[in-house]
Protein backbone atom coordinates (compact mmCIF):
# COMPACT_ATOMS: atom_id res chain seq x y z
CA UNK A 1 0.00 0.00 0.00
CA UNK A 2 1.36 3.38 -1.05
CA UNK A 3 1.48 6.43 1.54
CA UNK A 4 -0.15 9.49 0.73
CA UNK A 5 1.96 12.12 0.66
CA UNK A 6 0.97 15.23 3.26
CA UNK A 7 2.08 19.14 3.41
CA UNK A 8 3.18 20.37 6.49
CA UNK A 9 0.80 22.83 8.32
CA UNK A 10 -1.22 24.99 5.69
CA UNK A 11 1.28 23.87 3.06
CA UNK A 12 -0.25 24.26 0.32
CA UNK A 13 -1.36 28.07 0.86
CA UNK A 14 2.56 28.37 1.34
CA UNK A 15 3.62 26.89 -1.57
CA UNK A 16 1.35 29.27 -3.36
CA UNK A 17 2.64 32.27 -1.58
CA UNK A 18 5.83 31.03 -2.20
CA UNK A 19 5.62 30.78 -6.11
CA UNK A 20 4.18 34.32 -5.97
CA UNK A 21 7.43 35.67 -3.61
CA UNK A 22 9.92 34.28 -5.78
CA UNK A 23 8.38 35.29 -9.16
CA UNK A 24 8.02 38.61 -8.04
CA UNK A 25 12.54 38.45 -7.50
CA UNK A 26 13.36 36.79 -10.17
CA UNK A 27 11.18 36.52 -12.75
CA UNK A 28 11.88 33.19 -14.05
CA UNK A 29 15.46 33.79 -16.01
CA UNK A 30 15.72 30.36 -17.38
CA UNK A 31 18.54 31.40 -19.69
CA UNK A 32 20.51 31.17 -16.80
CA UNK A 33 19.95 27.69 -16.00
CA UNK A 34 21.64 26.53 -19.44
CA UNK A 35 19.14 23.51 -20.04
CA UNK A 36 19.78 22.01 -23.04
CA UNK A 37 17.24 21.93 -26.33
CA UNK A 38 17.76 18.52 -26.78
CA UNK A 39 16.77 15.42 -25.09
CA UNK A 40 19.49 13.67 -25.29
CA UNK A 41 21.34 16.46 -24.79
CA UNK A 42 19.18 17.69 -21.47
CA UNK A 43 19.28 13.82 -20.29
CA UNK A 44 23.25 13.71 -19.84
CA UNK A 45 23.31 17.65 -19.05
CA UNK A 46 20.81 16.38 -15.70
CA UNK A 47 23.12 13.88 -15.19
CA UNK A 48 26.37 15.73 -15.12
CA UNK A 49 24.45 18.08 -11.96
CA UNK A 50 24.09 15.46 -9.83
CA UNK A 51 25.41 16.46 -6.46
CA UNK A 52 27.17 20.22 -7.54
CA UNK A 53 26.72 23.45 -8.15
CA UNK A 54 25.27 25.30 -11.42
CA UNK A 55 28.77 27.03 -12.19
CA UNK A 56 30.92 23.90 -12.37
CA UNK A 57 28.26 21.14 -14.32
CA UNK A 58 27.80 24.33 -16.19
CA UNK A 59 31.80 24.30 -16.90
CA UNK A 60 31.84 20.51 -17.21
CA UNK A 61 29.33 20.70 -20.05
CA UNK A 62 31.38 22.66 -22.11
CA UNK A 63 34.37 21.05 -21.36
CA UNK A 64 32.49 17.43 -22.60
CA UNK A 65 31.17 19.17 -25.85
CA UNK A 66 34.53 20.44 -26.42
CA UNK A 67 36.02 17.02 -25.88
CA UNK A 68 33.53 15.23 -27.62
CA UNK A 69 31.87 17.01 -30.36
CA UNK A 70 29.29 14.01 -31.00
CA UNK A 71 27.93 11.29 -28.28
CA UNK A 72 29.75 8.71 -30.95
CA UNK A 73 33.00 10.09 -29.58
CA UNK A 74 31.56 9.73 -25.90
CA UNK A 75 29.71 6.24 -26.98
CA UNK A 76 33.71 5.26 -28.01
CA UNK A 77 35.84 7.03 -26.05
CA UNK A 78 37.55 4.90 -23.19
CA UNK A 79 35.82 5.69 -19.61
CA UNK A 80 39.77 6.68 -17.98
CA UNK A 81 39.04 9.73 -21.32
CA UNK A 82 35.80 10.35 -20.57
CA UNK A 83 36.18 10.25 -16.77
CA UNK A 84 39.10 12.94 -16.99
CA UNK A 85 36.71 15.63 -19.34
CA UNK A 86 34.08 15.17 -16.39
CA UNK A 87 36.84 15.19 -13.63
CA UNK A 88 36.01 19.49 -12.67
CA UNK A 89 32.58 18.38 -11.72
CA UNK A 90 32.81 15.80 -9.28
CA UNK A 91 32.21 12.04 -8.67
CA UNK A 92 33.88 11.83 -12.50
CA UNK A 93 34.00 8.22 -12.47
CA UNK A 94 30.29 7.74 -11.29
CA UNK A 95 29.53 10.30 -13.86
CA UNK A 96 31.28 8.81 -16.31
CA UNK A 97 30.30 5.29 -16.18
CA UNK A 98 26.46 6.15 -16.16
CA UNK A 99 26.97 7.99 -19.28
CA UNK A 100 28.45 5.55 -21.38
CA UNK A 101 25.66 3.34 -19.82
CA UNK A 102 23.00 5.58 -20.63
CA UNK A 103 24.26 5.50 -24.53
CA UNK A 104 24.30 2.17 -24.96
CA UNK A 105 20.90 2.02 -23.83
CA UNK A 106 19.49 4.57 -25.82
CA UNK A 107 21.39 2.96 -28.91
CA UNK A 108 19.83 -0.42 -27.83
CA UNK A 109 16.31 0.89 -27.31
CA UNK A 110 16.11 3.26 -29.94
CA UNK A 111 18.53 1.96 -32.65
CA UNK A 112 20.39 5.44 -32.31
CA UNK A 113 21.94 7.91 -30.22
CA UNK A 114 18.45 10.00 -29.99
CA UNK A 115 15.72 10.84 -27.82
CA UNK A 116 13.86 12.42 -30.34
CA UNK A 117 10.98 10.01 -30.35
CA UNK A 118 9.84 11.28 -26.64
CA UNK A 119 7.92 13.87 -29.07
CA UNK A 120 5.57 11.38 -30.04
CA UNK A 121 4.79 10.31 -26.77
CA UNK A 122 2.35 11.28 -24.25
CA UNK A 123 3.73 12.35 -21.01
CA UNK A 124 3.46 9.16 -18.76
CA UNK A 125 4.77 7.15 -21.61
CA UNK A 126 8.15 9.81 -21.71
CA UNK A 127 8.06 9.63 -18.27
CA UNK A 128 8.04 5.91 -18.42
CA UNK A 129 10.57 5.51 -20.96
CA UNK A 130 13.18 8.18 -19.19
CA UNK A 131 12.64 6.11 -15.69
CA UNK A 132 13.72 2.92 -16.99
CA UNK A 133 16.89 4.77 -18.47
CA UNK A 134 20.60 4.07 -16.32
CA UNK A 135 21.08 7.57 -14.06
CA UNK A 136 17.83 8.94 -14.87
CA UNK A 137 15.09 9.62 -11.97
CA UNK A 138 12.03 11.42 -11.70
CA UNK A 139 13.46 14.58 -11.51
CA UNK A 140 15.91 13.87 -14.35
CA UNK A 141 12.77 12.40 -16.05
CA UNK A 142 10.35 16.10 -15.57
CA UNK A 143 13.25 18.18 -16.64
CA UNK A 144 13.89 16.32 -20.07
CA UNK A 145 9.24 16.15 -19.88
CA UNK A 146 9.90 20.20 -19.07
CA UNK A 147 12.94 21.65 -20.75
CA UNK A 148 12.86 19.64 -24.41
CA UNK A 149 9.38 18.77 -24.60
CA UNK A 150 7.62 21.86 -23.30
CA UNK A 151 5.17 19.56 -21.49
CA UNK A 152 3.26 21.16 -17.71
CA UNK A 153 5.80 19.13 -15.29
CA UNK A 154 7.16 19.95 -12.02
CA UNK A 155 10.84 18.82 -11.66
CA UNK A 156 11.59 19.03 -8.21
CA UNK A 157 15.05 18.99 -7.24
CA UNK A 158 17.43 18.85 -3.86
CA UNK A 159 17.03 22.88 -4.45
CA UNK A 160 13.19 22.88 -4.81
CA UNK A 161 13.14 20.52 -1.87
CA UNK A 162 15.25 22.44 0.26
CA UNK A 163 13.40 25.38 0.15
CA UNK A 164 10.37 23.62 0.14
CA UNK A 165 11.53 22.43 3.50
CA UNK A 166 12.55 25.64 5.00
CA UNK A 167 9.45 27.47 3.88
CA UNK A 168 7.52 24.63 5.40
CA UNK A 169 5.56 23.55 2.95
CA UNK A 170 6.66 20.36 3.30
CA UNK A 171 7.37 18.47 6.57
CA UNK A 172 11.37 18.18 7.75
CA UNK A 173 10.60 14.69 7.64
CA UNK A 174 9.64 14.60 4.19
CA UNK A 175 12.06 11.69 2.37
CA UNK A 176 13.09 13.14 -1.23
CA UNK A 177 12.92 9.55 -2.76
CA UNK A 178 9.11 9.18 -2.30
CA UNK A 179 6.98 9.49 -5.49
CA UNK A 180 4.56 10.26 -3.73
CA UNK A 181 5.89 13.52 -2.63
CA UNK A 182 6.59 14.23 -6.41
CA UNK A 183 3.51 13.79 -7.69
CA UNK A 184 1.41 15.20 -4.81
CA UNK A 185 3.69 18.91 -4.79
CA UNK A 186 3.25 18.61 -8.71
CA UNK A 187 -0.18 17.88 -8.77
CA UNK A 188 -0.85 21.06 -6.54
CA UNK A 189 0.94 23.23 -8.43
CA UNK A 190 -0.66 25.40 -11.17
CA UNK A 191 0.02 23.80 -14.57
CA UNK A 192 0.59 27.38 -16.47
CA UNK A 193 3.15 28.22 -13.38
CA UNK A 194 5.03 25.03 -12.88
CA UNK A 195 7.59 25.98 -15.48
CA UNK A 196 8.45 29.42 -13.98
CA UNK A 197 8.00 28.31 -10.39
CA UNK A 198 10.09 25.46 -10.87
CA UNK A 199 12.83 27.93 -12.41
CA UNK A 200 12.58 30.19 -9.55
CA UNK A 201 12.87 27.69 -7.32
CA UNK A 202 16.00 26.27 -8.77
CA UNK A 203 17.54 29.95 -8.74
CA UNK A 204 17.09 31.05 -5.32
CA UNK A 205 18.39 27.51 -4.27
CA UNK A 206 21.78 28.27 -6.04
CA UNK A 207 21.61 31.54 -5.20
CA UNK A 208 20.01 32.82 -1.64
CA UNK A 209 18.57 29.09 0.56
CA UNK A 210 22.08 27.57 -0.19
CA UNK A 211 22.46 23.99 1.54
CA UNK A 212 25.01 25.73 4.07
CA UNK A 213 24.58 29.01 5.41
CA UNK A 214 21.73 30.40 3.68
CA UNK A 215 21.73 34.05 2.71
CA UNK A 216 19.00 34.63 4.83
CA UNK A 217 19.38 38.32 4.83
CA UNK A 218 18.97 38.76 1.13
CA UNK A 219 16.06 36.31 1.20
CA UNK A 220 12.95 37.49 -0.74
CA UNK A 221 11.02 34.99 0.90
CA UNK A 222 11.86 36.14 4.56
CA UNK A 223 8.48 37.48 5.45
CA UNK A 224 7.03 34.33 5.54
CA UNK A 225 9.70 31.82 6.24
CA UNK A 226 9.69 29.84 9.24
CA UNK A 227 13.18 28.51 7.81
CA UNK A 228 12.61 25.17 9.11
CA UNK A 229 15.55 22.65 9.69
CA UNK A 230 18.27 25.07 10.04
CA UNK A 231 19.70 25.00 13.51
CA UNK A 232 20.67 28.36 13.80
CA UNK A 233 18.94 31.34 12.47
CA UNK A 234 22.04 33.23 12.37
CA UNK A 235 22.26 35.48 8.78
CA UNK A 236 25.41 34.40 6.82
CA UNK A 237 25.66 36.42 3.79
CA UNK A 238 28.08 34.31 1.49
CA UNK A 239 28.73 35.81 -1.89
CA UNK A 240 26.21 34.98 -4.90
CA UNK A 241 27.53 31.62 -6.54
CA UNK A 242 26.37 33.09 -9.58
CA UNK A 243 26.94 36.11 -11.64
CA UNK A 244 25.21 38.72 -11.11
CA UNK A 245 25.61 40.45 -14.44
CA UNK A 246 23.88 37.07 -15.49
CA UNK A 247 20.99 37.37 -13.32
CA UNK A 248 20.79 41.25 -13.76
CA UNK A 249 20.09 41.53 -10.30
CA UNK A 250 22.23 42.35 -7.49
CA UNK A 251 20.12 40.80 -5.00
CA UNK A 252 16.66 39.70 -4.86
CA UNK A 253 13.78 42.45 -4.44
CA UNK A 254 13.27 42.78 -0.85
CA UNK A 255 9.49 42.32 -0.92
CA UNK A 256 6.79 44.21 2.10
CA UNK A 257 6.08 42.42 4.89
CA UNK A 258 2.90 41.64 4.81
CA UNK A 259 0.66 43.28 7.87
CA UNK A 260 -2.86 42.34 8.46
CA UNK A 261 -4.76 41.00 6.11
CA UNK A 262 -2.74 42.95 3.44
CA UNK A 263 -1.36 40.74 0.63
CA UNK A 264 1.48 41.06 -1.17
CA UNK A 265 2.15 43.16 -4.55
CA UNK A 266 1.47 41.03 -7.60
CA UNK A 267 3.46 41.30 -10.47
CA UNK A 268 1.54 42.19 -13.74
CA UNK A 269 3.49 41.04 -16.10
CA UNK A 270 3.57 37.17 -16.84
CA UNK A 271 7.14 35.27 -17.24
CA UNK A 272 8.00 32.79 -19.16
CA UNK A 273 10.36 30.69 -17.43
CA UNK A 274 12.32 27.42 -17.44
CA UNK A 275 14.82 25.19 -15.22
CA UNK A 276 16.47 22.79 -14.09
């Protein structure tokens, strides 16, 4: 029997104000993010980001591409070859081994190195067929559904769940690897917004509610956030991991406390937005 999935206490009417806090910062800039057109392409960049930060899967993208020009080279190039072109982001090896693993099935499954027949599929069917593919998860599977295929998914990643957590929308206790947290946090997101949100989310994570000392201080969420799990509510305000000439922001808007039954300002413009 499967667990339903609950939100912490009023949840759901936080991750709503939530969405609405960090839109109003950053507007979505999913440029920044660097998601990848492709399937393929968006399938190995998801891979490469497991467990580091934008800037250096960023760097270790273009350092593969420049490597290997084609996933032939990659499909034929030894794993010592491979493993050192992946070596600036971390867990190289790992990296490198479910890559080459990853081709091989796509060339099994698909008679080519090509996800370009997820286009003809519905979504649970490309969800399906991502799942069952070496290094790829849920998340991996909604940001190839999201990024490549324009389809109304919510990737949620350790950034989304982080500040998920903190904002307490989601219990501490919540366990990451549960489905049924995936679908349920998906499900109760807007469909028109879960692009953007999911963007934003992914943002402020790299940027502001970092896994270690959170910029607390420069948080646009701060009216609201309980900030739960963090021992100490001490304000640590580390430098941006990411440019800001990129983001075009220095920090995030502070937005008004809200007083009352005041709400906060809306923004009237709608942003397109995408991330991973």
């Amino acid at each position: 029997m499967t667990l339903r999935f609950r939100f912490g206490p009023h949840g759901r009417e936080r991750l709503h104000e939530l969405e609405r806090f960090l839109d109003l910062a950053y507007g979505a800039p999913e440029s920044l993010l660097g998601n990848q057109a492709d399937p393929l392409d968006e399938t190995v960049y998801i891979i490469l980001s497991f467990q580091t930060d934008l800037a250096r899967f960023k760097e270790t993208w273009q350092r593969l591409r420049t490597t290997f020009p084609c996933w032939s080279d990659v499909e034929h190039a030894t794993l010592n070859d491979l493993s050192a072109a992946l070596r600036p982001g971390g867990l190289h090896r790992q990296k490198a081994t479910a890559i080459k693993r990853l081709l091989r099935a796509v060339r099994r499954q698909f008679g080519e190195l090509s996800l370009d027949a997820l286009h003809q599929m519905g979504d649970a069917e490309a969800e399906q067929t991502l799942t069952r593919l070496p290094g790829m998860s849920w998340k991996g599977a909604r940001c190839v559904l999201l990024y490549t295929l324009d389809r109304e998914v919510f990737p949620i990643d350790g950034n989304s769940f982080r500040v998920l957590q903190r904002a307490g929308v989601i219990p501490v206790s919540a366990v990451y690897r549960r489905r049924s947290l995936h679908d349920a946090i998906q499900e109760a997101v807007d469909p028109k917004l879960r692009r953007r949100f999911h963007v934003n989310l992914v943002v402020h994570g790299q940027e502001v509610c970092l896994p270690q000392r959170p910029r607390c201080d420069a948080c646009p969420a701060a009216p609201f956030c309980p900030r739960r799990g963090l021992r100490s509510r001490t304000l640590a305000p580390a430098p941006s991991r990411l440019a800001v000439a990129e983001l075009k922001i220095s920090t995030p808007r502070r937005l008004p406390v809200r007083s009352g039954n005041s709400s906060p300002r809306t923004s009237p413009a709608d942003h397109a937005a995408v991330a991973g």
